[in-house]
C-alpha atoms as a PDB file:
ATOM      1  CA  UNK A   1       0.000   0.000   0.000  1.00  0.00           C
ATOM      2  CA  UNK A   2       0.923   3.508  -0.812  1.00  0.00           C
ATOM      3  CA  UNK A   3       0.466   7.205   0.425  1.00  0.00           C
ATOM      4  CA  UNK A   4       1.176  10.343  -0.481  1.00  0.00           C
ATOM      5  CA  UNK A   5       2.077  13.391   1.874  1.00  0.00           C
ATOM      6  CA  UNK A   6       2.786  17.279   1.239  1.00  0.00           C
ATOM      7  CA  UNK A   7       5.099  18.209   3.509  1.00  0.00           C
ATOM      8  CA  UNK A   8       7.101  21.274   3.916  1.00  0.00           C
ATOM      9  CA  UNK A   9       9.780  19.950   2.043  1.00  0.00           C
ATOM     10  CA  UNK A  10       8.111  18.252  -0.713  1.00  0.00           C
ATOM     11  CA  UNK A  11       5.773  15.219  -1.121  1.00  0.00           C
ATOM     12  CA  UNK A  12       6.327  11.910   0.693  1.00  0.00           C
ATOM     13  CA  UNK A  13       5.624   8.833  -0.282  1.00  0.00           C
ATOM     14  CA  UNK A  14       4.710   5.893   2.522  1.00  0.00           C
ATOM     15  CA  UNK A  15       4.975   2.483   1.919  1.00  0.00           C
ATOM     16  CA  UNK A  16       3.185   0.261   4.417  1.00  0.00           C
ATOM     17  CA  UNK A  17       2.142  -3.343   4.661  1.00  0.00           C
ATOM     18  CA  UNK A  18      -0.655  -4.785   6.876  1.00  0.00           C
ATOM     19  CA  UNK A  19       1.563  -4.223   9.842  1.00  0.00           C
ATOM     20  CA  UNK A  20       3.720  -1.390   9.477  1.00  0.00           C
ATOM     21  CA  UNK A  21       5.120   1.776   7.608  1.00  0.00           C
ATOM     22  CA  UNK A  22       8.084   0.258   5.769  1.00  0.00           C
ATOM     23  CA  UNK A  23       9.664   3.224   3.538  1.00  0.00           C
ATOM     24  CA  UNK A  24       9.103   6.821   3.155  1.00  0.00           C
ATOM     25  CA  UNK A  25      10.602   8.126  -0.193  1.00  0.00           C
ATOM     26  CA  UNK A  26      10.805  11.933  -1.369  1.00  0.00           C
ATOM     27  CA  UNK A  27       9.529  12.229  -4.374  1.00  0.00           C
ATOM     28  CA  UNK A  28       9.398  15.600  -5.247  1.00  0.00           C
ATOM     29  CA  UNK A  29       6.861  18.276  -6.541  1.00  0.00           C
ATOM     30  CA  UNK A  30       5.350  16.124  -9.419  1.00  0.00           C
ATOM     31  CA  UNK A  31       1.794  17.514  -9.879  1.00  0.00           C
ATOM     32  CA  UNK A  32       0.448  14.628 -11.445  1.00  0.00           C
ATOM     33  CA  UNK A  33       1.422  11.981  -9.159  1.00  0.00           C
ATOM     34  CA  UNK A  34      -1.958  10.479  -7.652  1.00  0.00           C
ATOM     35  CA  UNK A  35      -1.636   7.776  -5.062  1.00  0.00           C
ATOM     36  CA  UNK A  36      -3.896   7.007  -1.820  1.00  0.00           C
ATOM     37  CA  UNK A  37      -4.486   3.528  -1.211  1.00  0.00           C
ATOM     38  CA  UNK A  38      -6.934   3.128   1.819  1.00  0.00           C
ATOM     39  CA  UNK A  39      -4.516   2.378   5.096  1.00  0.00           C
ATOM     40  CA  UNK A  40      -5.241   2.716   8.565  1.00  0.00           C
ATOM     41  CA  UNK A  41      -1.592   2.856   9.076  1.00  0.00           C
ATOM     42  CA  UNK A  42      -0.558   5.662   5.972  1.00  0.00           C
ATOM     43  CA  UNK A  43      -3.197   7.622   7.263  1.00  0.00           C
ATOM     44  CA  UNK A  44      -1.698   7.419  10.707  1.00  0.00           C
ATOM     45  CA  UNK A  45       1.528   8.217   9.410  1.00  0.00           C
ATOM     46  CA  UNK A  46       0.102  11.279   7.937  1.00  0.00           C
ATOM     47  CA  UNK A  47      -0.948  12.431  11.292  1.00  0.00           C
ATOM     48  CA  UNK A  48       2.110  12.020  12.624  1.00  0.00           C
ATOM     49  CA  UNK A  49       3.942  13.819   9.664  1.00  0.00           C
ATOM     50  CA  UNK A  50       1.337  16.277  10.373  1.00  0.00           C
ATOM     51  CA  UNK A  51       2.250  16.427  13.790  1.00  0.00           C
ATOM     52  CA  UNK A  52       5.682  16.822  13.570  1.00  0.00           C
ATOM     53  CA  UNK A  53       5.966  19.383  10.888  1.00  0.00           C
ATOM     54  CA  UNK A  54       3.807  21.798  12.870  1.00  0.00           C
ATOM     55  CA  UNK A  55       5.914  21.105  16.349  1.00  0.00           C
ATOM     56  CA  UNK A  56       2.962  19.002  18.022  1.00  0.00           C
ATOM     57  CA  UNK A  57       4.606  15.974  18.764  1.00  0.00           C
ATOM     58  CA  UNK A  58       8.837  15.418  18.968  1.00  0.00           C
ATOM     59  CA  UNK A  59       8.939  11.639  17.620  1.00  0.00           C
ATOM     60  CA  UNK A  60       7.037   8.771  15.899  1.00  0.00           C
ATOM     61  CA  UNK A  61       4.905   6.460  17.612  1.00  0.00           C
ATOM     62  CA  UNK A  62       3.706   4.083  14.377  1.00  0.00           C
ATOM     63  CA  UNK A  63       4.697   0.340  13.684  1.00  0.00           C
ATOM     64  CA  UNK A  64       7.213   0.324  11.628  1.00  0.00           C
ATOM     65  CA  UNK A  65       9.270  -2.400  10.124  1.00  0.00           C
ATOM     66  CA  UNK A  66      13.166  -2.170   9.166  1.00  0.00           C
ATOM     67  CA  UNK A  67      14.260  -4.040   5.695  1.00  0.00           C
ATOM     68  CA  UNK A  68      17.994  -4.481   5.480  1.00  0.00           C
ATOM     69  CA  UNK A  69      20.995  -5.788   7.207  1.00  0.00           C
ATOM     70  CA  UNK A  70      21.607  -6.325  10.496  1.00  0.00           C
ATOM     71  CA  UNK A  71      24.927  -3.744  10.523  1.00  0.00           C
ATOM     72  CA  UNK A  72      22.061  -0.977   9.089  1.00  0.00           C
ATOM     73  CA  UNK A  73      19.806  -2.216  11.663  1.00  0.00           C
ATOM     74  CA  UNK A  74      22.367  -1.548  14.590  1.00  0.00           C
ATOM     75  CA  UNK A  75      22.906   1.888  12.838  1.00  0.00           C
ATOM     76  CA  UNK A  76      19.375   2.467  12.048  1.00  0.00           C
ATOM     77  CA  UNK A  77      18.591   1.467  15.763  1.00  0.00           C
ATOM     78  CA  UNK A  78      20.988   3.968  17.386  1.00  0.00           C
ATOM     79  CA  UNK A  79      20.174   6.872  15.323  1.00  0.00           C
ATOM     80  CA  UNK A  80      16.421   6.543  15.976  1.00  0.00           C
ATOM     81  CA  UNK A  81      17.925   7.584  19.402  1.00  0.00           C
ATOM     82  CA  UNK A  82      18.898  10.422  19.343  1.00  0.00           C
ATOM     83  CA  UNK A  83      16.389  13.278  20.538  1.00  0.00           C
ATOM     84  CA  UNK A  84      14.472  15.924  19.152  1.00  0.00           C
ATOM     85  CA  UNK A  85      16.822  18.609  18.468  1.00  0.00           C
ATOM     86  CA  UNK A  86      20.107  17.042  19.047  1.00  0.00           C
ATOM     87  CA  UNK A  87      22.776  15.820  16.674  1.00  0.00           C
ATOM     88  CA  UNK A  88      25.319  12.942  16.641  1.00  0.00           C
ATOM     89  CA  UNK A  89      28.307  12.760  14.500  1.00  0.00           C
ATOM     90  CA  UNK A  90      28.814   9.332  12.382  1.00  0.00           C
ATOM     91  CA  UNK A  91      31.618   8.732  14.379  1.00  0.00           C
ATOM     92  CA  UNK A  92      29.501   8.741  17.611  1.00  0.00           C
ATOM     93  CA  UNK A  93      27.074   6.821  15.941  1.00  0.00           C
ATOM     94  CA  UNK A  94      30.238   4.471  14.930  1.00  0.00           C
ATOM     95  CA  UNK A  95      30.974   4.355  18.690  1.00  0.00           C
ATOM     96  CA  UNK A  96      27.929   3.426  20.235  1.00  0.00           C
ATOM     97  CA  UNK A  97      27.739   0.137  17.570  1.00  0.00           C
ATOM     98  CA  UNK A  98      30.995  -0.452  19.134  1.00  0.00           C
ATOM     99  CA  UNK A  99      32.972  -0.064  16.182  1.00  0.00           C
ATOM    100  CA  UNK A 100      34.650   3.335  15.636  1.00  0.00           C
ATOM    101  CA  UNK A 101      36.325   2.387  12.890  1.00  0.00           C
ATOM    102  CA  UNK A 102      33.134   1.539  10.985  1.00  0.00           C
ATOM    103  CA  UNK A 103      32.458   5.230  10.219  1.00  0.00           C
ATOM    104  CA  UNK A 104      32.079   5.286   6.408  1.00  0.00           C
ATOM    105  CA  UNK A 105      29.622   1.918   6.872  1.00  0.00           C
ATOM    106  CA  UNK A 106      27.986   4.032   8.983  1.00  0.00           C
ATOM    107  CA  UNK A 107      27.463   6.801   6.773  1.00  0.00           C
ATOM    108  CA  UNK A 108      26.368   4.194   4.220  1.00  0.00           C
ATOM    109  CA  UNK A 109      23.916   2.308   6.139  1.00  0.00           C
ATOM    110  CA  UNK A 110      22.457   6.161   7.122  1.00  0.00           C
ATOM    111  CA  UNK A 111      22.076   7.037   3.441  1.00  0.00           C
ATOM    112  CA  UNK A 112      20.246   3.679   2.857  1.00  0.00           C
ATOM    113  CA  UNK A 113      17.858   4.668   5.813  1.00  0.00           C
ATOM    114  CA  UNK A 114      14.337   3.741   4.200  1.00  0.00           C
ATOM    115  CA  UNK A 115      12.195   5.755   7.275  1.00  0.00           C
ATOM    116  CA  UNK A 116      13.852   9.627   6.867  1.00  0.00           C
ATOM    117  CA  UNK A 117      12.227  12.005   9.541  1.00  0.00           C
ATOM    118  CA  UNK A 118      10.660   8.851  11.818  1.00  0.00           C
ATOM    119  CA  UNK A 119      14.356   7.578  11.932  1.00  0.00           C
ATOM    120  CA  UNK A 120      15.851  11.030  11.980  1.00  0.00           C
ATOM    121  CA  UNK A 121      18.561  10.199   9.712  1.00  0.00           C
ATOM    122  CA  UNK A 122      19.074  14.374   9.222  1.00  0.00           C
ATOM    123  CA  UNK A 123      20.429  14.026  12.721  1.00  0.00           C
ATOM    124  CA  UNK A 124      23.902  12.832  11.696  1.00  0.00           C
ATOM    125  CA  UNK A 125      26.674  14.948  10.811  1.00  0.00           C
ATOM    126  CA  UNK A 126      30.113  14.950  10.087  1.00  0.00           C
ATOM    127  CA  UNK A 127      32.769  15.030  13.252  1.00  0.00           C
ATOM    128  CA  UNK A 128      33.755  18.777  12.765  1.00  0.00           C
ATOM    129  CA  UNK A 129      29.791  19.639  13.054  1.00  0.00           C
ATOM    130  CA  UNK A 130      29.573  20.533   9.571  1.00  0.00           C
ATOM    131  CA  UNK A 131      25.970  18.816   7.203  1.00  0.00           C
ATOM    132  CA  UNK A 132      27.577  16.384   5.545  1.00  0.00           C
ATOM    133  CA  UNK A 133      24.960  13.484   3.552  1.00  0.00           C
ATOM    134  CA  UNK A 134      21.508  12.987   3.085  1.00  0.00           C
ATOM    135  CA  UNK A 135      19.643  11.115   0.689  1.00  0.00           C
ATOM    136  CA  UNK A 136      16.615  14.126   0.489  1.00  0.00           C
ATOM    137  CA  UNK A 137      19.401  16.088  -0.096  1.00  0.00           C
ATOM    138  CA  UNK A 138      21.208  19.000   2.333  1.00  0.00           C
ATOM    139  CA  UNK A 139      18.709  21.635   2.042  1.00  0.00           C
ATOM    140  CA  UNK A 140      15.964  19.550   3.664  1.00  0.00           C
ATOM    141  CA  UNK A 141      18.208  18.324   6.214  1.00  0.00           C
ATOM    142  CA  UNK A 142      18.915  22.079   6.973  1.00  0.00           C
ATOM    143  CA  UNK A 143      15.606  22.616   6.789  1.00  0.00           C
ATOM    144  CA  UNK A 144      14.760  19.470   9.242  1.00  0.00           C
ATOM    145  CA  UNK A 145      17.359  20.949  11.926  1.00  0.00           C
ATOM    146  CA  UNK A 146      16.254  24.336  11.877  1.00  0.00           C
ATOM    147  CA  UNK A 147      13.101  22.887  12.014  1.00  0.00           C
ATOM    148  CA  UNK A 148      13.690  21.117  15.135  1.00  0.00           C
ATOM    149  CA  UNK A 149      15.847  23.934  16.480  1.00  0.00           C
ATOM    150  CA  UNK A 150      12.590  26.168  16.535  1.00  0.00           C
ATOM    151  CA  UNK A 151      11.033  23.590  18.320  1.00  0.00           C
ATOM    152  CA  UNK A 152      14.130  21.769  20.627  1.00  0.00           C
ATOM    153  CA  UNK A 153      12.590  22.790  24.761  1.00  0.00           C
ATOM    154  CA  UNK A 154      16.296  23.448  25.246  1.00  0.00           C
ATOM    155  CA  UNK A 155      19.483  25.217  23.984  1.00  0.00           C
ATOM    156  CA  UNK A 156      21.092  22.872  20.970  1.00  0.00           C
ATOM    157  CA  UNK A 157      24.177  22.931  19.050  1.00  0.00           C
ATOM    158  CA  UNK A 158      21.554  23.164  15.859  1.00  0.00           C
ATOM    159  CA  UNK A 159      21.041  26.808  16.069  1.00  0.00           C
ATOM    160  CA  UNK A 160      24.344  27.205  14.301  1.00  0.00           C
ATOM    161  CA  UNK A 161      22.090  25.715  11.379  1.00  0.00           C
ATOM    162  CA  UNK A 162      19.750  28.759  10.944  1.00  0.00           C
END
């Protein structure tokens, strides 16, 4: 089953089986793309986009299902971790897997996330703090920090973003 989403940052499309959101791709501003299969679960995973675009709710609370390997998994796991206006480098993120040295797999299995924004992927960056990677592409994971900055309850490195 598939959905489609405008978002701030151009349309979304969910992927979903009978038990959980499985992928969310960007797909761009294509007017004539029409797609809205009946789903309990994409329409609450519209909600939630909803939600977290206009600064009502500060993570994801749908089933979801991760497809890949169990290395993006680990990495996938971890960076679903880290909070609402915060940021981890890839070599934290390398760390915490317990593998510094695994840095570029890192950054590979973060490009191959298949959830952006419910696994906030766009809260990764490079070492020396700079936005390094994303598969939407940098300007929406500027966008995504400085959306979360405006939001974040507390002082955060991602103000340097805006």
């Amino acid at each position: 089953m598939r959905g489609l989403f405008d978002s701030p940052i151009g349309k979304i499309e969910i992927h979903a089986d009978s038990e959980a959101v499985i992928r969310l791709d960007f797909i761009g501003d294509n007017n004539d793309y029409k797609l809205n299969d009946k789903s309990d679960l994409i329409e609450l995973c519209k909600i939630q986009l909803d939600d977290y675009f206009e600064g009502r709710i500060l993570s994801f609370n749908i089933p979801i299902k991760l497809q890949g390997t169990e290395f993006q998994k680990k990495v996938w796991n971890e960076v679903a971790k880290i909070s609402f206006g915060k940021t981890k480098s890839y070599l934290e993120i390398a760390e915490l897997i317990g593998n510094k040295k695994s840095i570029r797999a890192v950054g590979l299995a973060n490009g191959q996330n298949p959830l952006p924004i419910i696994i906030p992927c766009h809260r990764v960056i490079g070492s020396n703090g700079k936005l390094v990677g994303y598969a939407g592409g940098l300007e929406r994971k500027k966008w995504l920090l400085a959306h979360e900055a405006k939001f974040a309850k507390s002082e955060s490195q991602l103000e340097i973003f805006l």
